[in-house]
C-alpha atoms as a PDB file:
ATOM      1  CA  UNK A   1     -10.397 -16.393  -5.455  1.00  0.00           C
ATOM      2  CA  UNK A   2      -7.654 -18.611  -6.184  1.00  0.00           C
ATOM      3  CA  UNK A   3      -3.897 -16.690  -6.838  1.00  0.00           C
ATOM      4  CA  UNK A   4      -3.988 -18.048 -10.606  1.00  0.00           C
ATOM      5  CA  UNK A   5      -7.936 -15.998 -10.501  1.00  0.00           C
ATOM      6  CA  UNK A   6      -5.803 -13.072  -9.300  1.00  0.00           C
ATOM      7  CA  UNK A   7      -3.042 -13.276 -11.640  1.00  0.00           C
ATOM      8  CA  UNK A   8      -5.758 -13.795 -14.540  1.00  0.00           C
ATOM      9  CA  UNK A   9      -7.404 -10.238 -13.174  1.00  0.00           C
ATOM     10  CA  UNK A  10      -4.079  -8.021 -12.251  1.00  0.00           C
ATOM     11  CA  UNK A  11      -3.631  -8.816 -15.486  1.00  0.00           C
ATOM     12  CA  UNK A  12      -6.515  -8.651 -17.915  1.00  0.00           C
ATOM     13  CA  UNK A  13      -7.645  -5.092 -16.096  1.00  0.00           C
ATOM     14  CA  UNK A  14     -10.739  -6.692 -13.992  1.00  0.00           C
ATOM     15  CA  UNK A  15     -12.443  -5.132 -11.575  1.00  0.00           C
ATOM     16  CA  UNK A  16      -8.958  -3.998 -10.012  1.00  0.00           C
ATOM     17  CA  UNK A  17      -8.356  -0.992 -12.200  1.00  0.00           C
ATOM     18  CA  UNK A  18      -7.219  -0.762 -16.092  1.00  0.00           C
ATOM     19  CA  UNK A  19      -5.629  -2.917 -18.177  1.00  0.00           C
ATOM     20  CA  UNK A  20      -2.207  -4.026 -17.374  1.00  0.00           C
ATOM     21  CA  UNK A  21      -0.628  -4.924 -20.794  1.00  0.00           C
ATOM     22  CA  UNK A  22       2.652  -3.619 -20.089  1.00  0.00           C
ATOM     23  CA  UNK A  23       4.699  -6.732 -19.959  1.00  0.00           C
ATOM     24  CA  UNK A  24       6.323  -5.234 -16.653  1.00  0.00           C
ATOM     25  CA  UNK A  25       2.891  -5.637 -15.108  1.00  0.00           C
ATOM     26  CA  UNK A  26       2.871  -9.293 -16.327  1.00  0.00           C
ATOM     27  CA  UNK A  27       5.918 -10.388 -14.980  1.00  0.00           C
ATOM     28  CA  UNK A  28       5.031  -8.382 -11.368  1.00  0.00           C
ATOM     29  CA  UNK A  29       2.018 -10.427 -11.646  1.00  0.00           C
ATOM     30  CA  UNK A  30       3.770 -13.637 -12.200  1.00  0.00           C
ATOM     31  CA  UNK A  31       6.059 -12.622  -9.201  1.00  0.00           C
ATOM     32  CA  UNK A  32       2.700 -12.188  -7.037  1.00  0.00           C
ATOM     33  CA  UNK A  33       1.492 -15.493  -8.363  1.00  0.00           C
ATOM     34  CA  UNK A  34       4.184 -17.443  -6.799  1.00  0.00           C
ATOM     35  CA  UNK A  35       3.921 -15.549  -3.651  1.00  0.00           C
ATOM     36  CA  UNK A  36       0.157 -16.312  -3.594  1.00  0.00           C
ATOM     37  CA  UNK A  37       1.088 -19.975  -4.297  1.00  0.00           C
ATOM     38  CA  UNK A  38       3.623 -19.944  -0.830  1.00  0.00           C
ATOM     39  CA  UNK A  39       0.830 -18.522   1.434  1.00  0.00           C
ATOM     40  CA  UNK A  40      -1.131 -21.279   0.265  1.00  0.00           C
ATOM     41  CA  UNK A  41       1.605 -23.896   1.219  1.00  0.00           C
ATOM     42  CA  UNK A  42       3.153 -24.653  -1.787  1.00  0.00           C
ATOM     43  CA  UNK A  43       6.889 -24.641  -1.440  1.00  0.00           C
ATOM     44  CA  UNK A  44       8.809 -26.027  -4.535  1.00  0.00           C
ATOM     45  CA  UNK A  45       8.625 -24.364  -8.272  1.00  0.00           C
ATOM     46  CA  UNK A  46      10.392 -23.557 -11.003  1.00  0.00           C
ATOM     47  CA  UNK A  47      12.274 -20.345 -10.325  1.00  0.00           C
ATOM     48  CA  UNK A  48      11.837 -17.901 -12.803  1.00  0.00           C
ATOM     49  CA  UNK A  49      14.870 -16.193 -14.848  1.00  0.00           C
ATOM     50  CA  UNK A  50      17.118 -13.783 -12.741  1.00  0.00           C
ATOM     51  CA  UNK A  51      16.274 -10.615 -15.208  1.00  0.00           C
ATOM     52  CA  UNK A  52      12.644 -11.121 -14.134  1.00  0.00           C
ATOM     53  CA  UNK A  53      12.602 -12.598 -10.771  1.00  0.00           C
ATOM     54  CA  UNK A  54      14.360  -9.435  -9.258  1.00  0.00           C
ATOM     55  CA  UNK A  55      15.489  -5.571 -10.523  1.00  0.00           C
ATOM     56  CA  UNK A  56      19.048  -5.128 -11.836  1.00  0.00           C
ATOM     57  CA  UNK A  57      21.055  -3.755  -8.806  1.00  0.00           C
ATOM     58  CA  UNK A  58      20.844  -0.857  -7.798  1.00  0.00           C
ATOM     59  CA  UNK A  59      17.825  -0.232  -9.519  1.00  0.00           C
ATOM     60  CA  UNK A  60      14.218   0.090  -8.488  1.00  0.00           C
ATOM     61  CA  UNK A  61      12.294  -1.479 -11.559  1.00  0.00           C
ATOM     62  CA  UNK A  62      12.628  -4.783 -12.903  1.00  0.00           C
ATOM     63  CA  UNK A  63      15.019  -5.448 -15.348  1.00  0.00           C
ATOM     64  CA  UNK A  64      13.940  -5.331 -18.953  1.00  0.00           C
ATOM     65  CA  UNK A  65      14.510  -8.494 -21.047  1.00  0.00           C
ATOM     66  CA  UNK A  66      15.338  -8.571 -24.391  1.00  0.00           C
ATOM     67  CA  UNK A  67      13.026  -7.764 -27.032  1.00  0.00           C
ATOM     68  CA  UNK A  68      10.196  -6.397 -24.098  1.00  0.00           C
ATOM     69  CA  UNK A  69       9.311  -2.727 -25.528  1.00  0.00           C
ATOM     70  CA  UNK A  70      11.159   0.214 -23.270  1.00  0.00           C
ATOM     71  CA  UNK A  71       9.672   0.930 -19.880  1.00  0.00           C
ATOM     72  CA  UNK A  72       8.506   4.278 -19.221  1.00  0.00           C
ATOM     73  CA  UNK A  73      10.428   6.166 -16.620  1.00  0.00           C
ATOM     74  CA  UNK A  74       8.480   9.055 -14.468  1.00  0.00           C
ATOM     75  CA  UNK A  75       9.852  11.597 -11.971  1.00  0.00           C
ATOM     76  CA  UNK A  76       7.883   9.865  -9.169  1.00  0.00           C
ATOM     77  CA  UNK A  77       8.812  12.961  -6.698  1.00  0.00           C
ATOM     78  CA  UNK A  78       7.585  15.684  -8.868  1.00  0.00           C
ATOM     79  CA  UNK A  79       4.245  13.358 -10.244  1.00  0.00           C
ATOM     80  CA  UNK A  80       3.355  13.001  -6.190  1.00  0.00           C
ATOM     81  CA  UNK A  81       3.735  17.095  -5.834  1.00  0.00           C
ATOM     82  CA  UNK A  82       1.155  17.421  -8.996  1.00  0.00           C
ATOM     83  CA  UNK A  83      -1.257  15.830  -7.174  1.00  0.00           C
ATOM     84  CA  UNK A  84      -0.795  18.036  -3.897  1.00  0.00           C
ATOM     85  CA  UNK A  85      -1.729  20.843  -6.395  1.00  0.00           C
ATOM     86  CA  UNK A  86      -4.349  19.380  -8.306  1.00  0.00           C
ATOM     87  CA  UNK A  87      -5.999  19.212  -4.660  1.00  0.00           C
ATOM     88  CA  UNK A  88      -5.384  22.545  -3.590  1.00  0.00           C
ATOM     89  CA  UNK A  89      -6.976  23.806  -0.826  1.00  0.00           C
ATOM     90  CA  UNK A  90      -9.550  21.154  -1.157  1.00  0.00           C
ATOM     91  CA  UNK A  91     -13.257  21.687  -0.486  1.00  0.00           C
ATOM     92  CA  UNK A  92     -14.629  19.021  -2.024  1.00  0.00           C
ATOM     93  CA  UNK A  93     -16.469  16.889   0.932  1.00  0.00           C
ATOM     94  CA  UNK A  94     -17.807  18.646   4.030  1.00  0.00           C
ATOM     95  CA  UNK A  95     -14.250  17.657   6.274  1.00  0.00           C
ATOM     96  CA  UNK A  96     -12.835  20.852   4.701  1.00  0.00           C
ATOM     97  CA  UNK A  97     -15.193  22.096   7.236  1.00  0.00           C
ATOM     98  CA  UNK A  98     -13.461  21.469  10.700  1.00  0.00           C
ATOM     99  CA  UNK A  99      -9.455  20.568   9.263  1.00  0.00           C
ATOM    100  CA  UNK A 100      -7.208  22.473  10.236  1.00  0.00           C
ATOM    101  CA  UNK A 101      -4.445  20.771   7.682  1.00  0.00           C
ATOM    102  CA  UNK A 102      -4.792  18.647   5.076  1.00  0.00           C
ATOM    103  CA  UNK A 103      -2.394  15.601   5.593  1.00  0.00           C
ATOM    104  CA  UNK A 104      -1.656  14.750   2.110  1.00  0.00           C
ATOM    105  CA  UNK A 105       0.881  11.562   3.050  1.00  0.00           C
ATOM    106  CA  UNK A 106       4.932  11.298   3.913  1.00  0.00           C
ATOM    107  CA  UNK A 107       7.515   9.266   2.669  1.00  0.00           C
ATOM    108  CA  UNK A 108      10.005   7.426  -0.233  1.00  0.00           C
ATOM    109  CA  UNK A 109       8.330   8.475  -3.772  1.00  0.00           C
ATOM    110  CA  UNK A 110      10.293   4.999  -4.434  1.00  0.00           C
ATOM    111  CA  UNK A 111       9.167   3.032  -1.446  1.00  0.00           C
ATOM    112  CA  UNK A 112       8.844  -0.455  -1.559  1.00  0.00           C
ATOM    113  CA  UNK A 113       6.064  -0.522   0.964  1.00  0.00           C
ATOM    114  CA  UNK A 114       3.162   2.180   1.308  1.00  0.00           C
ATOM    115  CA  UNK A 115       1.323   2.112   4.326  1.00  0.00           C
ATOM    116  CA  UNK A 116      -2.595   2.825   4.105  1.00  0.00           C
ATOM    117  CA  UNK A 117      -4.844   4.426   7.142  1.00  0.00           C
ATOM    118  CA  UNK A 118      -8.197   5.683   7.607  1.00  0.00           C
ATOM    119  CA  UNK A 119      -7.626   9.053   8.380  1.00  0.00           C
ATOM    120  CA  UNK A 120      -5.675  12.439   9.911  1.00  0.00           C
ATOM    121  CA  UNK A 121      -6.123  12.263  13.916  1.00  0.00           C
ATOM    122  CA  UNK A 122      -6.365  15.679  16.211  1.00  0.00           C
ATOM    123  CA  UNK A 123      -2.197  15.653  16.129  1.00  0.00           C
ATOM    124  CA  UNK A 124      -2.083  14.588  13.045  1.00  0.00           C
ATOM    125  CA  UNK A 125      -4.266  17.280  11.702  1.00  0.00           C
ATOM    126  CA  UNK A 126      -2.357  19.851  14.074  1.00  0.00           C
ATOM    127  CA  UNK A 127       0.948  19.139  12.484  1.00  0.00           C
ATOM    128  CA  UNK A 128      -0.172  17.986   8.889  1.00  0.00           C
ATOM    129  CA  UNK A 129       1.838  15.252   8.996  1.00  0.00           C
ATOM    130  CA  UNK A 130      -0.012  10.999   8.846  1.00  0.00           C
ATOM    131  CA  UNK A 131       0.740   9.433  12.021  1.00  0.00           C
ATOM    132  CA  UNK A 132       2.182  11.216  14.549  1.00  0.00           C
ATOM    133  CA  UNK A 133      -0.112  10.765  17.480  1.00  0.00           C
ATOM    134  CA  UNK A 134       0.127   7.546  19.844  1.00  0.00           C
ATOM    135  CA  UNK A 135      -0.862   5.400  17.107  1.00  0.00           C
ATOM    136  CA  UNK A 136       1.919   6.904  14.785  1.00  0.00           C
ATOM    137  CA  UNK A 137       4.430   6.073  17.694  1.00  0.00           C
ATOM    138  CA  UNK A 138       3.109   2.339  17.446  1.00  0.00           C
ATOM    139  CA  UNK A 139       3.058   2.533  13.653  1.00  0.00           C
ATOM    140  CA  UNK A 140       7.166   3.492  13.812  1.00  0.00           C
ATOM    141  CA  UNK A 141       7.612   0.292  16.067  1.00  0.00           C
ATOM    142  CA  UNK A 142       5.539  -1.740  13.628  1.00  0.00           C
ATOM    143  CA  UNK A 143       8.168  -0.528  10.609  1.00  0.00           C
ATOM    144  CA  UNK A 144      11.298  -1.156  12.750  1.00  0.00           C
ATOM    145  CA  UNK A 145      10.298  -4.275  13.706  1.00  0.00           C
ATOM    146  CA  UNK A 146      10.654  -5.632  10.181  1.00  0.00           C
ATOM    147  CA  UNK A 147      13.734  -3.775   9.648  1.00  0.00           C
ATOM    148  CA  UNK A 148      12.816  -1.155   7.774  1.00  0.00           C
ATOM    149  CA  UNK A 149      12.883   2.790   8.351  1.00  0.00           C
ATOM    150  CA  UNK A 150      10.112   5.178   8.240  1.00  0.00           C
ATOM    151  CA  UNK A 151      11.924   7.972   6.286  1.00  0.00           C
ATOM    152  CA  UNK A 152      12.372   4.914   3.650  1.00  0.00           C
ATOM    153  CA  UNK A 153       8.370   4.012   3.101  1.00  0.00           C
ATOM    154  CA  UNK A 154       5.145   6.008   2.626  1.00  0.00           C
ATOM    155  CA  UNK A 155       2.161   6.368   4.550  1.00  0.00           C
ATOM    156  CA  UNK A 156      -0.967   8.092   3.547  1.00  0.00           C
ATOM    157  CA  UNK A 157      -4.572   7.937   4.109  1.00  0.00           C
ATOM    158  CA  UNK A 158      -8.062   7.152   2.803  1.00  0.00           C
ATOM    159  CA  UNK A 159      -9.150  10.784   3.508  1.00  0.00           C
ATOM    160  CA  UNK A 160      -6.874  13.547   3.850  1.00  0.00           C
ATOM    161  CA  UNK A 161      -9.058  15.903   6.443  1.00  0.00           C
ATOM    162  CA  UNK A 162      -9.944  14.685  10.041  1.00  0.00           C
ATOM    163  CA  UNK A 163     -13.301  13.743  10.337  1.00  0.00           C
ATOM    164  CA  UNK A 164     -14.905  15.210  13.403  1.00  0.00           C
ATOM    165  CA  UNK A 165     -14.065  13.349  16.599  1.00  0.00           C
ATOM    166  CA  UNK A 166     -12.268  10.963  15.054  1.00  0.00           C
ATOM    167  CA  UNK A 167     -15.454   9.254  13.537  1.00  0.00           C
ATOM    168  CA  UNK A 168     -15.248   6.360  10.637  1.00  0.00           C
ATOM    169  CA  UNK A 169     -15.230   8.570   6.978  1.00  0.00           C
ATOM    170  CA  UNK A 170     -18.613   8.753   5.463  1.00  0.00           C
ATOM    171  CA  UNK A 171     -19.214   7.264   1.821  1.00  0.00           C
ATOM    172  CA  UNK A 172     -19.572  10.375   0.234  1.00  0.00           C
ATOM    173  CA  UNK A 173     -15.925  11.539   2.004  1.00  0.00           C
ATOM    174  CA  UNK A 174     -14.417   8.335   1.024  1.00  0.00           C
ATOM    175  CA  UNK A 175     -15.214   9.131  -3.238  1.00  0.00           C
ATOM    176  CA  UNK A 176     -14.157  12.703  -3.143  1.00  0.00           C
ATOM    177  CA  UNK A 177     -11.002  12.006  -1.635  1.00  0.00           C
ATOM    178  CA  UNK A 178      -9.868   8.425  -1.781  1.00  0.00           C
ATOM    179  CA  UNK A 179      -9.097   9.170  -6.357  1.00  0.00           C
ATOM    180  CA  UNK A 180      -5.991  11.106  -4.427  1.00  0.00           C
ATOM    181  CA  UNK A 181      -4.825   8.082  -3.082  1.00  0.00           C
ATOM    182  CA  UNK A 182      -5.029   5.679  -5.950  1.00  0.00           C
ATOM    183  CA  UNK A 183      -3.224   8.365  -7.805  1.00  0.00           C
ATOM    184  CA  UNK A 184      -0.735   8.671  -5.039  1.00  0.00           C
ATOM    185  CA  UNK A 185      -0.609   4.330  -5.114  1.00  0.00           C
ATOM    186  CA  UNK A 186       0.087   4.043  -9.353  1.00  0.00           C
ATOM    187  CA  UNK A 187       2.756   7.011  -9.044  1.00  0.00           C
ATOM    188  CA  UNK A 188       4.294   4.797  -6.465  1.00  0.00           C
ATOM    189  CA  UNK A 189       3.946   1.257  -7.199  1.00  0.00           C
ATOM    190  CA  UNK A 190       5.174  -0.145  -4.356  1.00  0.00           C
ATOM    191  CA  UNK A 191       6.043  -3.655  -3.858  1.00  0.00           C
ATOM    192  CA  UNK A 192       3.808  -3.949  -1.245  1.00  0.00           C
ATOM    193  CA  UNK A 193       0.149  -2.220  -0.049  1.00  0.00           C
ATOM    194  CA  UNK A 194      -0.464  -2.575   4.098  1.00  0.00           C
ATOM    195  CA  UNK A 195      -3.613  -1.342   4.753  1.00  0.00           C
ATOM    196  CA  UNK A 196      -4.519  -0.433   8.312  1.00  0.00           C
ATOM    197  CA  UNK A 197      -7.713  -0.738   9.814  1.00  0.00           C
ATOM    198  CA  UNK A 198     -11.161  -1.842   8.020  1.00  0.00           C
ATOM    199  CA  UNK A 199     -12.115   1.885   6.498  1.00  0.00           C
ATOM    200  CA  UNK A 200      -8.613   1.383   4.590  1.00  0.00           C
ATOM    201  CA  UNK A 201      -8.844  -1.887   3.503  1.00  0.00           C
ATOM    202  CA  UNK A 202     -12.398  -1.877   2.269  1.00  0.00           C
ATOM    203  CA  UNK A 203     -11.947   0.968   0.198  1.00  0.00           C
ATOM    204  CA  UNK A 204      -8.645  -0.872  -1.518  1.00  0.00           C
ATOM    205  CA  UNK A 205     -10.282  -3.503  -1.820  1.00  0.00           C
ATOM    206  CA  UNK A 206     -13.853  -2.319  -2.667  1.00  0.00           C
ATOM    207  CA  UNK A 207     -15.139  -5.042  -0.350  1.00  0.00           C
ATOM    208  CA  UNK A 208     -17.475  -4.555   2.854  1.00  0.00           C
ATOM    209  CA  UNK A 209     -16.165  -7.636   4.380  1.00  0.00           C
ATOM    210  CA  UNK A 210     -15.228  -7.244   8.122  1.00  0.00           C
ATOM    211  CA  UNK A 211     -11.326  -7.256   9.052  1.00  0.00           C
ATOM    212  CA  UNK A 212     -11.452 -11.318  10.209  1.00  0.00           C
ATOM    213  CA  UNK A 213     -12.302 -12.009   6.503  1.00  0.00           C
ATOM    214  CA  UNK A 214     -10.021  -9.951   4.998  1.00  0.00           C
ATOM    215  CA  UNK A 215      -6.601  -9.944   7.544  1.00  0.00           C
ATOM    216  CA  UNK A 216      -4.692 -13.408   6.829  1.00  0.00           C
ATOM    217  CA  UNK A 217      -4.607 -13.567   2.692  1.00  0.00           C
ATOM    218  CA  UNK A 218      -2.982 -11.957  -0.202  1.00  0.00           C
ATOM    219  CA  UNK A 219      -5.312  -9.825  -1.586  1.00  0.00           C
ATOM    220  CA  UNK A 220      -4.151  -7.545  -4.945  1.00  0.00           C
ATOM    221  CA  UNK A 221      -5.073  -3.249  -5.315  1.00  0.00           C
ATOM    222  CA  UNK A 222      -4.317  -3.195  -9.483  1.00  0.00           C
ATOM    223  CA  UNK A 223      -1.879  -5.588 -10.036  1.00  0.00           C
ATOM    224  CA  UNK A 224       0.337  -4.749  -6.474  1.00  0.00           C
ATOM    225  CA  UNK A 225       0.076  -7.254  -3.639  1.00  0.00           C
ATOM    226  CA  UNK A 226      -2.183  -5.957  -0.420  1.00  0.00           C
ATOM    227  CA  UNK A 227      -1.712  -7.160   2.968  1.00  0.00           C
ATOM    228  CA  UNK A 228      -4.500  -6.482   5.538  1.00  0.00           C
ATOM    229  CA  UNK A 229      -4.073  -5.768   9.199  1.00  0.00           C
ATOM    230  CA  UNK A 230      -5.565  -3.827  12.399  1.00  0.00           C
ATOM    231  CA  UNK A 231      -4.778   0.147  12.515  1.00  0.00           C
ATOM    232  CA  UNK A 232      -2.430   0.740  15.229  1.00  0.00           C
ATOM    233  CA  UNK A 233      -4.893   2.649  17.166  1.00  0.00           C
ATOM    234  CA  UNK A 234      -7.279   0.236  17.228  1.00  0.00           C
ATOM    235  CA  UNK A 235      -4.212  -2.321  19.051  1.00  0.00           C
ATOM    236  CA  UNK A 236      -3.710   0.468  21.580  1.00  0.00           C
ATOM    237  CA  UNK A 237      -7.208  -0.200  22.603  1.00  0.00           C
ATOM    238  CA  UNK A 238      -7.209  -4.238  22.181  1.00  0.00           C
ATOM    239  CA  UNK A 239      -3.487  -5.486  22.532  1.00  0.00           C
ATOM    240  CA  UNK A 240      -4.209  -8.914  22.538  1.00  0.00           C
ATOM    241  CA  UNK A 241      -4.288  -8.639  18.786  1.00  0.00           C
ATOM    242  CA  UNK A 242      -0.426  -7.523  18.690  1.00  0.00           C
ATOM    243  CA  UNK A 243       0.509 -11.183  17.827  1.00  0.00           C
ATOM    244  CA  UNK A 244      -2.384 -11.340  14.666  1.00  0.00           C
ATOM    245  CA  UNK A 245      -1.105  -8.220  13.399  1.00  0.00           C
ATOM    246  CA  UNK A 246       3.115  -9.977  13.614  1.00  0.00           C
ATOM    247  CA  UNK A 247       1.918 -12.151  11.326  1.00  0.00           C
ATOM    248  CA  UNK A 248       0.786  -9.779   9.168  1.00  0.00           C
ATOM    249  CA  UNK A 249       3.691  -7.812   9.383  1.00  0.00           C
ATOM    250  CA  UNK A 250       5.974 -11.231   8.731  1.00  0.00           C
ATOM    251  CA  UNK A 251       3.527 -11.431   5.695  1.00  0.00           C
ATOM    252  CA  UNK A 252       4.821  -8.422   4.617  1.00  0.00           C
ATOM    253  CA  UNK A 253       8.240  -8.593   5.219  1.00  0.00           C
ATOM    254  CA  UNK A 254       8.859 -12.244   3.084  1.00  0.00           C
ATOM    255  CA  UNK A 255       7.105 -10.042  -0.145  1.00  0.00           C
ATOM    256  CA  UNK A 256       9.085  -8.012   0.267  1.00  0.00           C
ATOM    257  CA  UNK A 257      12.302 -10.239   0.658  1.00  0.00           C
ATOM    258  CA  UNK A 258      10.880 -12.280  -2.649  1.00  0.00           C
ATOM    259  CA  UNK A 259      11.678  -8.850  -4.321  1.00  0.00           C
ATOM    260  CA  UNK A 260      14.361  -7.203  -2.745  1.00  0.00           C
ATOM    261  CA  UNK A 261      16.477 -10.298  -1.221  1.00  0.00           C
ATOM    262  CA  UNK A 262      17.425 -10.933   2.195  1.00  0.00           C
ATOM    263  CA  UNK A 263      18.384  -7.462   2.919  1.00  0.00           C
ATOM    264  CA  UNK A 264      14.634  -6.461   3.474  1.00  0.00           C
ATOM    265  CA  UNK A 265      15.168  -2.887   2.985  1.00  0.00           C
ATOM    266  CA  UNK A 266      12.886  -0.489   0.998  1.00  0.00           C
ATOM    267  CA  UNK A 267      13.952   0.860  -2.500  1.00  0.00           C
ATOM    268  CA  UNK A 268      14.715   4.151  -1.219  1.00  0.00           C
END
């Protein structure tokens, strides 16, 4: 799908999620468009106007333009602690079963840059926090290394309960939980979607393409750019893919600079 295709679905509602009529959503769109456009090697355009290329400063939305209607503000915090309760002490898929947490996600309600993984692992499920085993300890490398700071993104998962033995989530798993997360992802609205590993990835995407297909293009989750790569567990068992997932990371990093400016930091 061509980034124009994209830009024509983020914002007529698609198969992506509902419709996004709120002129905000259009001009993120139009931002994406022109970020699609560089990854495909086009390097010269017309810039668009200052009020809707970046947010005012200091500010974490985009700056309304004159005549746009008012944008709805939401307490992004409290919104994220709804949706803890609205899952409870969830029972809903048989993982309930053998948790001993569930790891509901960490991080910046106002993060520029949500990270996406497959699942809790046995420390992660021990201390009910997402990635905090070896992996996790990669996954904090992976954030500094494109100058950014864990406390200022979030991380979350497809599933919130550990699947036994660390096994891929089933199908039936992945629909009772993964709602959670796309409710998690609008309340957000980062700048930015990095999903790690296939299981997340295919479930954003709602595609059952393998990770070769789907690592090295802008893809969109409802209007918000998504950036595949490897889980960080899965390059602790095959490092020679360290330098595939840089470039995802450096993929990552310039969307993030087209929105925030050279600084590269999160909007925490």
């Amino acid at each position: 799908m061509t980034p124009a295709e994209k830009l024509t679905e983020a914002s007529a509602g698609g198969r992506d999620g509902p419709e996004c009529r709120d002129w905000t959503e259009v001009k993120k769109s139009l931002r994406w468009l022109l970020v699609g456009l560089r990854m495909s090697g086009v390097r010269e355009w017309l810039r668009l106007p200052e009020a809707i290329a970046r947010p005012a400063q200091g500010s974490s939305e985009p700056a309304e333009v004159e005549g746009s209607p008012p944008v709805p503000r939401i307490d992004k915090a409290e919104k994220l602690r709804d949706i803890r309760e609205v899952i409870g002490e969830c029972t809903r898929c048989r993982l309930h079963q053998s948790r001993t947490h569930i790891v509901y996600g960490e991080g910046s309600p106002d993060a520029s840059l949500v990270f996406v993984g497959e699942g809790p692992g046995a420390e992660e499920d021990r201390r009910a926090k997402p990635f905090v085993g070896r992996a996790g300890k990669l996954l904090d490398k992976m954030i500094h290394a494109i100058g950014l700071e864990r406390s200022g993104i979030y991380i979350a998962n497809v599933v919130k309960c550990r699947p036994p033995g660390n096994r891929t989530p089933l199908a039936d798993e992945i629909a009772a939980c993964s709602p959670f997360l796309f409710q998690q992802l609008e309340t957000i609205r980062p700048v930015v979607i990095c999903a790690l590993g296939l299981c997340a990835a295919q479930t954003l995407l709602g595609s059952t393409q393998p990770m070769g297909a789907l690592r090295g293009r802008l893809h969109f989750w409802r209007g918000i750019p998504l950036i595949a790569t490897y889980h960080p567990a899965y390059l602790l068992r095959n490092p020679a893919q360290k330098a595939n997932v840089w470039k995802d990371l450096l993929e990552v990093k310039n969307i993030l600079g087209s929105d925030v400016g050279k600084e590269g930091k999160g909007r925490s």
